[in-house]
C-alpha atoms as a PDB file:
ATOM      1  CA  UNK A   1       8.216  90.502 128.249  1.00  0.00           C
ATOM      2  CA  UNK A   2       9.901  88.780 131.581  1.00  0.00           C
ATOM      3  CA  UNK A   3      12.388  86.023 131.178  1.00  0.00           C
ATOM      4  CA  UNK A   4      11.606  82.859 131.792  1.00  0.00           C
ATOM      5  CA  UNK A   5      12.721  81.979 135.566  1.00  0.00           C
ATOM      6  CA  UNK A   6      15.377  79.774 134.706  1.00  0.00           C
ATOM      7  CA  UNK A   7      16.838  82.690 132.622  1.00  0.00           C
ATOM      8  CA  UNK A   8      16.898  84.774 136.369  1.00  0.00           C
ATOM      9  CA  UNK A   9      18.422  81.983 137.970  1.00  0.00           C
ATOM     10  CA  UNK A  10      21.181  81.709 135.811  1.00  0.00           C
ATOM     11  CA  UNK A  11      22.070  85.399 135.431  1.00  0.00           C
ATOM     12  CA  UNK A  12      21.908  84.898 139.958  1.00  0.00           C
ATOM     13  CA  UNK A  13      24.427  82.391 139.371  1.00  0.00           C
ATOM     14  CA  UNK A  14      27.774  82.304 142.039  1.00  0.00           C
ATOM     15  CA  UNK A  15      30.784  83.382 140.227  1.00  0.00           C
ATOM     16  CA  UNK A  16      33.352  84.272 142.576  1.00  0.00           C
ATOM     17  CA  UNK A  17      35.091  81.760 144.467  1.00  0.00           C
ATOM     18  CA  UNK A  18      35.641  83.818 147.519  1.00  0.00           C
ATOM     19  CA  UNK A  19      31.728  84.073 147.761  1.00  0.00           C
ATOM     20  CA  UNK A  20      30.768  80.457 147.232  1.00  0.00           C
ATOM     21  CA  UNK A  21      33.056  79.521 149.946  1.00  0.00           C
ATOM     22  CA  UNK A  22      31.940  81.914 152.047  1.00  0.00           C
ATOM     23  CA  UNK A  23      28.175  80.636 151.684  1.00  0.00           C
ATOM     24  CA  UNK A  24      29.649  77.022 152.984  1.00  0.00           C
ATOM     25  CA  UNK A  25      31.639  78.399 155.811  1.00  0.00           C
ATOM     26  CA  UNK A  26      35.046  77.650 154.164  1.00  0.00           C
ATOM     27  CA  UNK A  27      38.404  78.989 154.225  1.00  0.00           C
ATOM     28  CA  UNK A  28      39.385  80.287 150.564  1.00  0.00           C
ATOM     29  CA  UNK A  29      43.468  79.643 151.779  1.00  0.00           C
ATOM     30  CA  UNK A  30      43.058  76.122 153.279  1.00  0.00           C
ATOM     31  CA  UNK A  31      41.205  74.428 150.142  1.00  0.00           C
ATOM     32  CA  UNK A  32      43.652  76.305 147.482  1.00  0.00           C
ATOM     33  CA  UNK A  33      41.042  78.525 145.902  1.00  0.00           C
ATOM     34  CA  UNK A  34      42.761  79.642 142.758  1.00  0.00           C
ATOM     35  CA  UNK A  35      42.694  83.058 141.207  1.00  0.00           C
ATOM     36  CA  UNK A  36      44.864  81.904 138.120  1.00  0.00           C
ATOM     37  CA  UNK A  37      42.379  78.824 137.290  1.00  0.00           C
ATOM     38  CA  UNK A  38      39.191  80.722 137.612  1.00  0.00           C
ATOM     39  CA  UNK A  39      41.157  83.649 135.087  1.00  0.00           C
ATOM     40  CA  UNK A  40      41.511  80.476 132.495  1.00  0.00           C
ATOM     41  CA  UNK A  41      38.243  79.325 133.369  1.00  0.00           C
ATOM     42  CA  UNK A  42      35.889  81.103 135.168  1.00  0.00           C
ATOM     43  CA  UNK A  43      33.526  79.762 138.095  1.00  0.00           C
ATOM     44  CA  UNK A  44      29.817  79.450 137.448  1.00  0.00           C
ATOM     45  CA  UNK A  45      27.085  77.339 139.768  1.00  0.00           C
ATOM     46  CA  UNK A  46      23.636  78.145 139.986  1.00  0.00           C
ATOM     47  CA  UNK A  47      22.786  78.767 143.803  1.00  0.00           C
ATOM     48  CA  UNK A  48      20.514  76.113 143.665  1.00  0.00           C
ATOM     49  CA  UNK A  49      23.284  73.397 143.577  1.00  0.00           C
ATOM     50  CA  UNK A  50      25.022  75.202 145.559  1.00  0.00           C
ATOM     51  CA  UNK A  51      22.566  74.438 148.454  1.00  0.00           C
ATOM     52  CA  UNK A  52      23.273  71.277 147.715  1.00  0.00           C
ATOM     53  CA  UNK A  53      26.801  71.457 149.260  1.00  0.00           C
ATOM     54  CA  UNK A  54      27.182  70.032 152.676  1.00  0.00           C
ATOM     55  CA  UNK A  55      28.215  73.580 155.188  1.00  0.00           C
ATOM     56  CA  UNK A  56      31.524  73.070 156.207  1.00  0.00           C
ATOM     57  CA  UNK A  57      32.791  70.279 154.487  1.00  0.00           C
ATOM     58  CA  UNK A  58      35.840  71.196 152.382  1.00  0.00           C
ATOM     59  CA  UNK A  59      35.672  67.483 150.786  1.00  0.00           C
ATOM     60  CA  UNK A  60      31.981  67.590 149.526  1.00  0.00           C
ATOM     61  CA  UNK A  61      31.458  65.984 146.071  1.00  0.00           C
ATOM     62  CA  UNK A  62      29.480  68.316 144.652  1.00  0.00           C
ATOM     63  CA  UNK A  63      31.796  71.507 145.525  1.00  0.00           C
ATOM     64  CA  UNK A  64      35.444  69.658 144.850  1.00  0.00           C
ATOM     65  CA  UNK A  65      33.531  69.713 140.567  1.00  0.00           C
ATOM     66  CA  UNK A  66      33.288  73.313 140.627  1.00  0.00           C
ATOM     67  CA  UNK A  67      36.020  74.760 142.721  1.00  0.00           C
ATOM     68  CA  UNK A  68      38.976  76.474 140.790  1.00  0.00           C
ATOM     69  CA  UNK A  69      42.292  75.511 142.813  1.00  0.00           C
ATOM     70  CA  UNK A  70      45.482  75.555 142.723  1.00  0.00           C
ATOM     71  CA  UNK A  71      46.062  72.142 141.234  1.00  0.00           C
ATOM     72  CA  UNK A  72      44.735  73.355 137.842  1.00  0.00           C
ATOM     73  CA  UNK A  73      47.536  75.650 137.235  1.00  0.00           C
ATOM     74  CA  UNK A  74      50.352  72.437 138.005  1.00  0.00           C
ATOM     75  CA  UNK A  75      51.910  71.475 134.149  1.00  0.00           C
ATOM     76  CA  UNK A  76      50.796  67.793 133.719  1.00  0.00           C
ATOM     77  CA  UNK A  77      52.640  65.228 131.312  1.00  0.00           C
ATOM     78  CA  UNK A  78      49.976  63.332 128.870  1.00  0.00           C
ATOM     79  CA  UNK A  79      47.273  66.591 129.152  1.00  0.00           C
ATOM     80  CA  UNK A  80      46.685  68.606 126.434  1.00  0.00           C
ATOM     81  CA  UNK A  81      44.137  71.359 125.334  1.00  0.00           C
ATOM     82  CA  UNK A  82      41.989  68.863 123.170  1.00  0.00           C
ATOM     83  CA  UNK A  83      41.931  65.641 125.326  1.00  0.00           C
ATOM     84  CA  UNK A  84      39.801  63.674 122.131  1.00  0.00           C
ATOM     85  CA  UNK A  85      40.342  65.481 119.035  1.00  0.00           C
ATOM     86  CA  UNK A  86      37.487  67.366 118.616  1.00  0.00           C
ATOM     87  CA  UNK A  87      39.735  69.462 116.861  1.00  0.00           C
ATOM     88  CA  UNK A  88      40.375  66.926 114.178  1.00  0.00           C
ATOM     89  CA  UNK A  89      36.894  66.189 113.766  1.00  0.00           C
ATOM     90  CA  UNK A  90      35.541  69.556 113.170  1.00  0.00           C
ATOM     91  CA  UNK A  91      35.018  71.214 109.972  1.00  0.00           C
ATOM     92  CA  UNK A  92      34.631  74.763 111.801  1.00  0.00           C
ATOM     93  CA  UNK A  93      30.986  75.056 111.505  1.00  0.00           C
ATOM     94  CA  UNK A  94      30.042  73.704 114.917  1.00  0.00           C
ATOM     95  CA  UNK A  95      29.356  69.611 113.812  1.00  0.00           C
ATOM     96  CA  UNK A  96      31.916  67.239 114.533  1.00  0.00           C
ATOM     97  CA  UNK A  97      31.759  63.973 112.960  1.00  0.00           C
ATOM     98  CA  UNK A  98      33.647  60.770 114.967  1.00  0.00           C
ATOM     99  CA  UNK A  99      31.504  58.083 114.884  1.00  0.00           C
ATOM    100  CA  UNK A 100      29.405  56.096 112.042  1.00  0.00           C
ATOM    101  CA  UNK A 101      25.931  57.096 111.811  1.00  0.00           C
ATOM    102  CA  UNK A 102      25.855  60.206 114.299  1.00  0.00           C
ATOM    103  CA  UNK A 103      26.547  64.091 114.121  1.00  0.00           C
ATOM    104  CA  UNK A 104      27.192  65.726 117.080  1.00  0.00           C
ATOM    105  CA  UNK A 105      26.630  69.747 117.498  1.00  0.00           C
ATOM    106  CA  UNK A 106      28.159  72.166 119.301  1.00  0.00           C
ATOM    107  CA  UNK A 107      25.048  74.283 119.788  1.00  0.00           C
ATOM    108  CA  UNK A 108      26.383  76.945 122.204  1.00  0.00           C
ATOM    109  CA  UNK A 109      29.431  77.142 124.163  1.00  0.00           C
ATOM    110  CA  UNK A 110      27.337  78.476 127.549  1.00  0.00           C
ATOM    111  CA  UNK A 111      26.714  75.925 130.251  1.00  0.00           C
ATOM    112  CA  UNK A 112      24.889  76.907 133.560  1.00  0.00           C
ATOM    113  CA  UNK A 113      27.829  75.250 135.584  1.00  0.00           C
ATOM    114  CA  UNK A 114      31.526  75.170 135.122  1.00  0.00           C
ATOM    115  CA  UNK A 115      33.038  71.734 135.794  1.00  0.00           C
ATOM    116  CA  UNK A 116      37.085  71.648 136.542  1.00  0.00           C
ATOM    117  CA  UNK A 117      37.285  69.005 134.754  1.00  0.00           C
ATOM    118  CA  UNK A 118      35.322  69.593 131.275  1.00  0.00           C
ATOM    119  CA  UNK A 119      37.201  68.415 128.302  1.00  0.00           C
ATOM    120  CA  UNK A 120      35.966  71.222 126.556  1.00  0.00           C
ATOM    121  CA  UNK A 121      37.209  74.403 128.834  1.00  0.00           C
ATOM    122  CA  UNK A 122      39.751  75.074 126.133  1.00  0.00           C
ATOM    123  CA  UNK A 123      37.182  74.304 123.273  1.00  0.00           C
ATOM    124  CA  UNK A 124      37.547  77.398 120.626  1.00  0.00           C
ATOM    125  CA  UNK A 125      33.324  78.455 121.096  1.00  0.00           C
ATOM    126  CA  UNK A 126      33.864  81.318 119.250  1.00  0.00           C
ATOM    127  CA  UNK A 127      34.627  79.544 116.018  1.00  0.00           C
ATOM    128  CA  UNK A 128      32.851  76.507 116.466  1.00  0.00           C
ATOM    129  CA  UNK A 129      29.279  76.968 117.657  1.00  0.00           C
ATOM    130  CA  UNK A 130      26.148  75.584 115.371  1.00  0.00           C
ATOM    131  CA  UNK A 131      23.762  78.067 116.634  1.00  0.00           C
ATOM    132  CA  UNK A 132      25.419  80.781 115.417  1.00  0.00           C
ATOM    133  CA  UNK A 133      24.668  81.254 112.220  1.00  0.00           C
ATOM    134  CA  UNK A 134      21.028  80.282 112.499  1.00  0.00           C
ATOM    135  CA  UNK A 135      21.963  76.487 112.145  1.00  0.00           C
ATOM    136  CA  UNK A 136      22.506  77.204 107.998  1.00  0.00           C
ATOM    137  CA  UNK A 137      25.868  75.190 107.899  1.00  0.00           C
ATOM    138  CA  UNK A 138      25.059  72.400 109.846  1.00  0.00           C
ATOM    139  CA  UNK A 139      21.502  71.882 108.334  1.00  0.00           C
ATOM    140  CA  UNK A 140      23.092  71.818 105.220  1.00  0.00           C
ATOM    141  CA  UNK A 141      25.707  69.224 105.737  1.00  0.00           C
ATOM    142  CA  UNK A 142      23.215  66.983 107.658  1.00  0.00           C
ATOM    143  CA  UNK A 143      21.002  66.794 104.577  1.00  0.00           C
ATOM    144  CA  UNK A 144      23.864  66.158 102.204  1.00  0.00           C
ATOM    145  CA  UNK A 145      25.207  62.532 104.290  1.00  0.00           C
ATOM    146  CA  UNK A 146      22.605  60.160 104.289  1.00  0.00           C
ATOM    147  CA  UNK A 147      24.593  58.167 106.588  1.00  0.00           C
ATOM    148  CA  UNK A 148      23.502  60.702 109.223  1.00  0.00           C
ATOM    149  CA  UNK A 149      20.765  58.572 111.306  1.00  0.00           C
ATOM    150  CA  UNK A 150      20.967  60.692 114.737  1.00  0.00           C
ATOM    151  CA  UNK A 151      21.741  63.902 115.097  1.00  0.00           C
ATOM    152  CA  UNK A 152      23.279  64.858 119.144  1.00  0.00           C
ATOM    153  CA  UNK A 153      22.836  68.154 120.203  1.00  0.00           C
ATOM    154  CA  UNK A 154      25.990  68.881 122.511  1.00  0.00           C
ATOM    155  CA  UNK A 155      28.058  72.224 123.565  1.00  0.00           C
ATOM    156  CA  UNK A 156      28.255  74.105 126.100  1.00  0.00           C
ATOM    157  CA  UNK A 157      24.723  72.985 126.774  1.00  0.00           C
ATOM    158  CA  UNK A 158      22.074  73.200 124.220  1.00  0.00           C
ATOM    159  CA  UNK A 159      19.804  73.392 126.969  1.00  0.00           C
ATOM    160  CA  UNK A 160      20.985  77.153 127.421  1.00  0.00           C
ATOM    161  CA  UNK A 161      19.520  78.078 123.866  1.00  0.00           C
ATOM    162  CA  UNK A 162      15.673  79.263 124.262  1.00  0.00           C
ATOM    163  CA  UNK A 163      13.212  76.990 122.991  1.00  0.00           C
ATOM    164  CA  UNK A 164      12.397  79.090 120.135  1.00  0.00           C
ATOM    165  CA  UNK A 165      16.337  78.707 119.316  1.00  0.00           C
ATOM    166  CA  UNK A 166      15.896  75.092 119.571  1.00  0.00           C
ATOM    167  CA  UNK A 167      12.429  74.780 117.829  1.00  0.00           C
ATOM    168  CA  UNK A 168      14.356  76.763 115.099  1.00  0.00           C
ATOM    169  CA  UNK A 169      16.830  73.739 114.444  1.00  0.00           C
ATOM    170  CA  UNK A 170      14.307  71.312 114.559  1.00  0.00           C
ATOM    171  CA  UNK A 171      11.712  73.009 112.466  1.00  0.00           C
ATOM    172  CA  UNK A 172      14.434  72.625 110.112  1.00  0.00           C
ATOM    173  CA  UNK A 173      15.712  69.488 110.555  1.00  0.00           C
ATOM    174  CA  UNK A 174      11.800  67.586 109.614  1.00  0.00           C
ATOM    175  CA  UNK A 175      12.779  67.784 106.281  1.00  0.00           C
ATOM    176  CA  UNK A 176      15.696  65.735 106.107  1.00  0.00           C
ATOM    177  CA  UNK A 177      13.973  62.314 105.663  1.00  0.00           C
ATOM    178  CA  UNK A 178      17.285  59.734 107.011  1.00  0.00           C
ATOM    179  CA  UNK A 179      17.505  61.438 110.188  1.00  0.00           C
ATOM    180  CA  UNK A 180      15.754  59.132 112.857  1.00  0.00           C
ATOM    181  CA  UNK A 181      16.759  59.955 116.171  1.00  0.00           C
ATOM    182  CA  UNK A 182      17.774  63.273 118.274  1.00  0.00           C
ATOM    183  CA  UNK A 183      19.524  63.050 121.178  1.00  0.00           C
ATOM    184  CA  UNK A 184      20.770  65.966 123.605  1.00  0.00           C
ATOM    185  CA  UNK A 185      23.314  66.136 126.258  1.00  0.00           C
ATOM    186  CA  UNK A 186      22.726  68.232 129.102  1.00  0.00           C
ATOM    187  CA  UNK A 187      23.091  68.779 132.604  1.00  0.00           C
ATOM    188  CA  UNK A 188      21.325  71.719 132.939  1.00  0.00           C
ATOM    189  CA  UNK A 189      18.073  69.537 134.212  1.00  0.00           C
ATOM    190  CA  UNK A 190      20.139  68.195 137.301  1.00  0.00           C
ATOM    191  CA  UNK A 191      22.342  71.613 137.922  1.00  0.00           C
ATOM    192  CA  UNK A 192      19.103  73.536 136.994  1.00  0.00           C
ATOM    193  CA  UNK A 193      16.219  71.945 136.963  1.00  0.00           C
ATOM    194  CA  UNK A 194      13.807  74.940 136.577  1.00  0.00           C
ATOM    195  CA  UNK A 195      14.982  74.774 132.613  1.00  0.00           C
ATOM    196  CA  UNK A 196      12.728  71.936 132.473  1.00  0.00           C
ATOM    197  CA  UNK A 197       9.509  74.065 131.806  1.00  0.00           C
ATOM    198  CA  UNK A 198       6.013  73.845 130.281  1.00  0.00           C
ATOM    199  CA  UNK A 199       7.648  75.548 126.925  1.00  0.00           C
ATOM    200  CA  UNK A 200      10.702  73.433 126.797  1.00  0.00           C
ATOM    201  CA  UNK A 201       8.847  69.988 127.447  1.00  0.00           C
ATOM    202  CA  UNK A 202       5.601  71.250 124.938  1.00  0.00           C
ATOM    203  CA  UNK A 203       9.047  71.334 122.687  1.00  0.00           C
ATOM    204  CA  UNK A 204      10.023  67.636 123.339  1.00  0.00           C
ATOM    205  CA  UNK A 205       6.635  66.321 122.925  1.00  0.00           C
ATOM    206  CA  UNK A 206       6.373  68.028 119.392  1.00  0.00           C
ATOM    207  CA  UNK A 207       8.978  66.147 118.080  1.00  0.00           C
ATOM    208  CA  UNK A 208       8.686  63.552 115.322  1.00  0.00           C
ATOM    209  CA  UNK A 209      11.884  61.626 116.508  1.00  0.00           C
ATOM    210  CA  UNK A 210      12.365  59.226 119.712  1.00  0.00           C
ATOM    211  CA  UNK A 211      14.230  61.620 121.972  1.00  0.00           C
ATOM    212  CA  UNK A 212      17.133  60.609 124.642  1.00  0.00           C
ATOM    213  CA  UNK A 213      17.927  63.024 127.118  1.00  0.00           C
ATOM    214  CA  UNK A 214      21.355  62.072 128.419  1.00  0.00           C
ATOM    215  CA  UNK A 215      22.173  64.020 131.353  1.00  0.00           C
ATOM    216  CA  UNK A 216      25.178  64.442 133.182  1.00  0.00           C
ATOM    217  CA  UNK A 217      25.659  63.931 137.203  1.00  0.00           C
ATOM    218  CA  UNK A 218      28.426  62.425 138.976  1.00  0.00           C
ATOM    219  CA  UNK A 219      27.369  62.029 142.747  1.00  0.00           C
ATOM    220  CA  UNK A 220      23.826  61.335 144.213  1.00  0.00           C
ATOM    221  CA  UNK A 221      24.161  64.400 146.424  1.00  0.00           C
ATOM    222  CA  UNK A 222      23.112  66.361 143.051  1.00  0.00           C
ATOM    223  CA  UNK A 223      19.614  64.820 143.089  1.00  0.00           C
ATOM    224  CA  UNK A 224      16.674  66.205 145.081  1.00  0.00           C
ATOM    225  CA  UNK A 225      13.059  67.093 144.656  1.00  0.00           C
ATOM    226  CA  UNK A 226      13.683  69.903 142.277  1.00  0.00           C
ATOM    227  CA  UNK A 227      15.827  67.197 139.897  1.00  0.00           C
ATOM    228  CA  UNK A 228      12.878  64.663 140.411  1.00  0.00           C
ATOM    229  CA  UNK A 229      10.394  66.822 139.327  1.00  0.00           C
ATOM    230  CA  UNK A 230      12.404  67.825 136.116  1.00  0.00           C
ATOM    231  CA  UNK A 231      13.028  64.735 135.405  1.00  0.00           C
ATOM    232  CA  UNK A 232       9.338  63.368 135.515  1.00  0.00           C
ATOM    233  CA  UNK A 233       8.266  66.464 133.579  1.00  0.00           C
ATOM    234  CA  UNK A 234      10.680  64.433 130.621  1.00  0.00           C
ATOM    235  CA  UNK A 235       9.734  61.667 130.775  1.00  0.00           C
ATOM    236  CA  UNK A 236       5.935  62.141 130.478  1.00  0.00           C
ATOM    237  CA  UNK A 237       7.460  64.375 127.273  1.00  0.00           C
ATOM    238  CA  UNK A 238       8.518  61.304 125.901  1.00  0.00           C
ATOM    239  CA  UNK A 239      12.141  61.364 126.715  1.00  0.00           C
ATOM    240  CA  UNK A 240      14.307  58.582 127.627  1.00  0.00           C
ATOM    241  CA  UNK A 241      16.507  59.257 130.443  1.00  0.00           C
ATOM    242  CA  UNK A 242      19.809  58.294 130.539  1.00  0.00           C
ATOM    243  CA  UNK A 243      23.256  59.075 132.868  1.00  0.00           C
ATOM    244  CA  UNK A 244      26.608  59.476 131.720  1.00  0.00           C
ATOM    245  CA  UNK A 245      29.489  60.290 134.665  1.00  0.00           C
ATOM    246  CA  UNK A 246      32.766  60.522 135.041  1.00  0.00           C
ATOM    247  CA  UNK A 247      34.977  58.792 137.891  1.00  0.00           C
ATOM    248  CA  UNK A 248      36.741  61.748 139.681  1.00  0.00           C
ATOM    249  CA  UNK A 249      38.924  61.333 142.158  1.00  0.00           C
ATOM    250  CA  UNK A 250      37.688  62.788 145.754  1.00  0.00           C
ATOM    251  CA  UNK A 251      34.425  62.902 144.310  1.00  0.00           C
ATOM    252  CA  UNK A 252      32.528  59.408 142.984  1.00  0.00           C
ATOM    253  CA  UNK A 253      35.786  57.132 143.200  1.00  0.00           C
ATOM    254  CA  UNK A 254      34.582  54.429 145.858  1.00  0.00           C
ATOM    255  CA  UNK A 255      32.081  51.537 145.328  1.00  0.00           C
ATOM    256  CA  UNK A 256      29.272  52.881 147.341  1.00  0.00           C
ATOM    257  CA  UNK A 257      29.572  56.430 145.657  1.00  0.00           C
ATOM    258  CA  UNK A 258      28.856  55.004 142.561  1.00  0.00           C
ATOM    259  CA  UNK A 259      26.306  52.678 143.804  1.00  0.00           C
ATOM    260  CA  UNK A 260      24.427  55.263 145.065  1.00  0.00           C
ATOM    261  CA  UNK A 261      24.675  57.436 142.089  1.00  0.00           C
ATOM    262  CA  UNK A 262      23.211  54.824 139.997  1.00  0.00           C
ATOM    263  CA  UNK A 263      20.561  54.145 142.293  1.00  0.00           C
ATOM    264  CA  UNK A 264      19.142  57.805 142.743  1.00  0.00           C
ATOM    265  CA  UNK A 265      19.494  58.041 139.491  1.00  0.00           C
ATOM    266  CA  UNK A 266      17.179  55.073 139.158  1.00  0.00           C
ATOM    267  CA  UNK A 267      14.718  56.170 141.176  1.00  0.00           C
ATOM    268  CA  UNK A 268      14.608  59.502 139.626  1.00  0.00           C
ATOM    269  CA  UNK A 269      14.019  57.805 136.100  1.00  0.00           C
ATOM    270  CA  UNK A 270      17.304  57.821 134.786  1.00  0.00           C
ATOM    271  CA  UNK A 271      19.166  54.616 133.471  1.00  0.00           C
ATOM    272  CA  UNK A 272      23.100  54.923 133.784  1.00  0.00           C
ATOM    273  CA  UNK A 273      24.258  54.739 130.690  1.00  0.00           C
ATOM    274  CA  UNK A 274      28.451  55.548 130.986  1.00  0.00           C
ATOM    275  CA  UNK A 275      31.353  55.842 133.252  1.00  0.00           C
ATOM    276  CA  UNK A 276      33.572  57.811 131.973  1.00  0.00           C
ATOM    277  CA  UNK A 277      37.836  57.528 132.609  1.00  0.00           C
ATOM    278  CA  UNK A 278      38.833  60.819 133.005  1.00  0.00           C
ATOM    279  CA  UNK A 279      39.245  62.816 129.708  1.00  0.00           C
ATOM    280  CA  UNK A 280      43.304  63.551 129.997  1.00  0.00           C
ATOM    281  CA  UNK A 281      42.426  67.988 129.430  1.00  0.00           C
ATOM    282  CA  UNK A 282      45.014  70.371 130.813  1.00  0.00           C
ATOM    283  CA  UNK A 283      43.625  71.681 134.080  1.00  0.00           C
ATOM    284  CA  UNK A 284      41.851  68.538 135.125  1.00  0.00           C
ATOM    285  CA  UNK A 285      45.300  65.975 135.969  1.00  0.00           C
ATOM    286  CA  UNK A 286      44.053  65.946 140.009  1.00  0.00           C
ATOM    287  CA  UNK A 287      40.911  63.966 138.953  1.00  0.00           C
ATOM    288  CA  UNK A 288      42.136  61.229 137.150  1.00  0.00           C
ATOM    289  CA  UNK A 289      41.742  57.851 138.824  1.00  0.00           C
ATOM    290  CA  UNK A 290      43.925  55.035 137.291  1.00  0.00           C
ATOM    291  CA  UNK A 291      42.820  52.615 135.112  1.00  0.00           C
ATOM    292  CA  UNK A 292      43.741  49.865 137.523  1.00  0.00           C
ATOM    293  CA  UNK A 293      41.761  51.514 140.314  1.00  0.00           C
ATOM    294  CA  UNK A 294      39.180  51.874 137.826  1.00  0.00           C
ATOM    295  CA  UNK A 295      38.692  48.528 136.827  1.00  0.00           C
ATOM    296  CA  UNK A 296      38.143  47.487 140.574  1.00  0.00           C
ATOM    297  CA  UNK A 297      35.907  50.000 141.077  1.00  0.00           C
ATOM    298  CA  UNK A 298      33.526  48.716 138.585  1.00  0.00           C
ATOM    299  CA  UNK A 299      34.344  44.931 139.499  1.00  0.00           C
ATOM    300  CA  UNK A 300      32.697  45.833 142.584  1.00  0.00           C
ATOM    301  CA  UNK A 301      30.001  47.840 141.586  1.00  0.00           C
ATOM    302  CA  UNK A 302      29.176  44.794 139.266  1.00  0.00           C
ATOM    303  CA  UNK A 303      28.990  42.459 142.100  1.00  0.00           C
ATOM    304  CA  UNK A 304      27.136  44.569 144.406  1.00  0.00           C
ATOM    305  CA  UNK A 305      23.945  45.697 142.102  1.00  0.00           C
ATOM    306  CA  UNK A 306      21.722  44.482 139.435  1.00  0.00           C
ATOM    307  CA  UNK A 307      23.489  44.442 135.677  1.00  0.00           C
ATOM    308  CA  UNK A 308      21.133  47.395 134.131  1.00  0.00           C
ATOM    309  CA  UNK A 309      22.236  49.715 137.193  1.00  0.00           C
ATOM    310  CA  UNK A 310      26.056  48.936 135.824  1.00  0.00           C
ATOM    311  CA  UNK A 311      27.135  52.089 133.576  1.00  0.00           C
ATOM    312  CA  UNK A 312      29.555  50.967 130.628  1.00  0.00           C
ATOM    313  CA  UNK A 313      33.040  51.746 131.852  1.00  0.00           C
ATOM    314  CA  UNK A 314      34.958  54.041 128.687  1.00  0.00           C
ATOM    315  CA  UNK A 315      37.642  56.012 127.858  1.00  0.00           C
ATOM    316  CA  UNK A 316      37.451  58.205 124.486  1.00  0.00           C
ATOM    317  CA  UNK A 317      40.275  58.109 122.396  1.00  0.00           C
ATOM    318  CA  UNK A 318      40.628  60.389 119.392  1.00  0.00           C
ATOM    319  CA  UNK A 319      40.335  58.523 116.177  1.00  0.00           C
ATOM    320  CA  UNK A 320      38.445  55.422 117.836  1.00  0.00           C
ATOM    321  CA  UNK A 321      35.377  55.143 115.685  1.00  0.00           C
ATOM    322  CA  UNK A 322      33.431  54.499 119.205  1.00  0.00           C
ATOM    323  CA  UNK A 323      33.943  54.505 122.966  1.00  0.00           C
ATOM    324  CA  UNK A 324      37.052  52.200 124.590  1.00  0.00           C
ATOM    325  CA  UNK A 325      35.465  49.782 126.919  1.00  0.00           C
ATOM    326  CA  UNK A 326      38.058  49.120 129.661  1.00  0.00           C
END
């Protein structure tokens, strides 16, 4: 039986820095390429988004969120390996549990796309992954807490399961009467959008819950016809659409970057939902934008477009029983 298409794609994926620079015309020595980072965490983009990358532009958005460098390897004061206490909030069977009402689970630790500045590249996946067991654990801890009302499908990306993976968990999960809601975090739709197939959105429509989709793009370069497309194939599933991002520095951290961002997004279908301050993970210090520049960032994008296309600007900080507004 062939893979599914989005399987191919995946397996097609650029992994070697020298390469994707190469396809853009760049010079691996002039923008710091990094053996040591990519050894610590390894580079993944699908080619698709990678055609997304403006040739010849050693400052495009898109490439500066997948680009190992040298910067990674610099020792950073205030970084650490678990930027928000996953750690804490883990029992070891892939759910964490930080906030009232919610259980989050790492499904998988595979993602399509390797961002520099994920707070999980030093999560331990190979202890802590829900799928791996056939669900068993977390199933059985969801139906014991009746205080668990939505249930967030994280990772990795739980997009990279197969459907039949994910139909598994949610076969499953009918029977536990207080669960109301599902949500799943993903940005495999935007950094590949040919996951968003007939058998994955016959999947979404199935389900007895209201669904959220909250995706995961940080510049409105990453949007095009394929993303539309995905995107409209979820929504007439059922799905709400929503955007979380994360203010990097060189990449979204002006007013009309982020104005655009949550304008494509709108147009696509997609209501911004977060901003994100910089989650403080080893690796990722050459990101952060300070809070002061922060706050004036968002001032502005305030005053410049309509309140629903204003994302919520947070920081999470372990042990906070919700996200920081700043």
């Amino acid at each position: 039986m062939q893979s599914p298409r989005w399987q191919q794609l995946w397996r097609e994926a650029v992994r070697d820095g020298g390469e994707l620079l190469g396809l853009l015309g760049l010079d691996p020595a002039a923008l710091g390429l990094s053996a040591g980072a990519a050894r610590q965490f390894p580079l993944r983009v699908p080619r698709g988004f990678v055609a997304r990358m403006r040739h010849g532009d050693p400052a495009d958005p898109l490439l500066r969120q997948v680009l190992p460098v040298d910067a990674e390897m610099r020792p950073a004061p205030g970084f650490s390996l678990d930027a928000v206490g996953d750690g804490a909030a883990s029992a070891g069977d892939g759910m964490i549990r930080k906030y009232n009402g919610r259980a989050l689970l790492v499904a998988t630790g595979s993602c399509a796309i390797n961002c520099r500045y994920c707070f999980r590249r030093h999560f331990p996946y190979a202890e802590q992954t829900a799928s791996a067991a056939g669900w068993a654990a977390a199933l059985e801890r969801i139906a014991a807490d009746g205080g668990i009302e939505e249930v967030i499908l994280s990772g990795g990306d739980p997009l990279s399961l197969s459907d039949a993976k994910l139909a598994a968990f949610t076969d499953a999960l009918r029977a536990v009467p207080h669960v109301r809601r599902l949500r799943l975090h993903t940005r495999l739709p935007v950094v590949l959008p040919e996951r968003v197939d007939d058998g994955f959105t016959d999947w979404i429509a199935s389900l007895p819950w209201p669904v959220a989709v909250v995706l995961h793009a940080n510049h409105a370069n990453e949007f095009d016809a394929g993303v539309d497309a995905a995107l409209a194939r979820l929504r007439a599933a059922g799905a709400s659409l929503l955007n979380q991002a994360v203010l990097l520095r060189g990449v979204n951290d002006s007013v009309d970057a982020l104005a655009a961002l949550s304008e494509r997004g709108f147009a696509a279908g997609v209501l911004p939902y977060y901003l994100h301050q910089l989650d403080r993970v080893q690796g990722a210090a050459h990101f952060e934008v300070d809070d002061a520049r922060a706050r004036q960032l968002h001032a502005g994008l305030a005053a410049r477009l309509s309140g629903y296309l204003v994302p919520r600007l947070v920081r999470e900080v372990a042990g906070d029983p919700g996200k920081r507004p700043l």
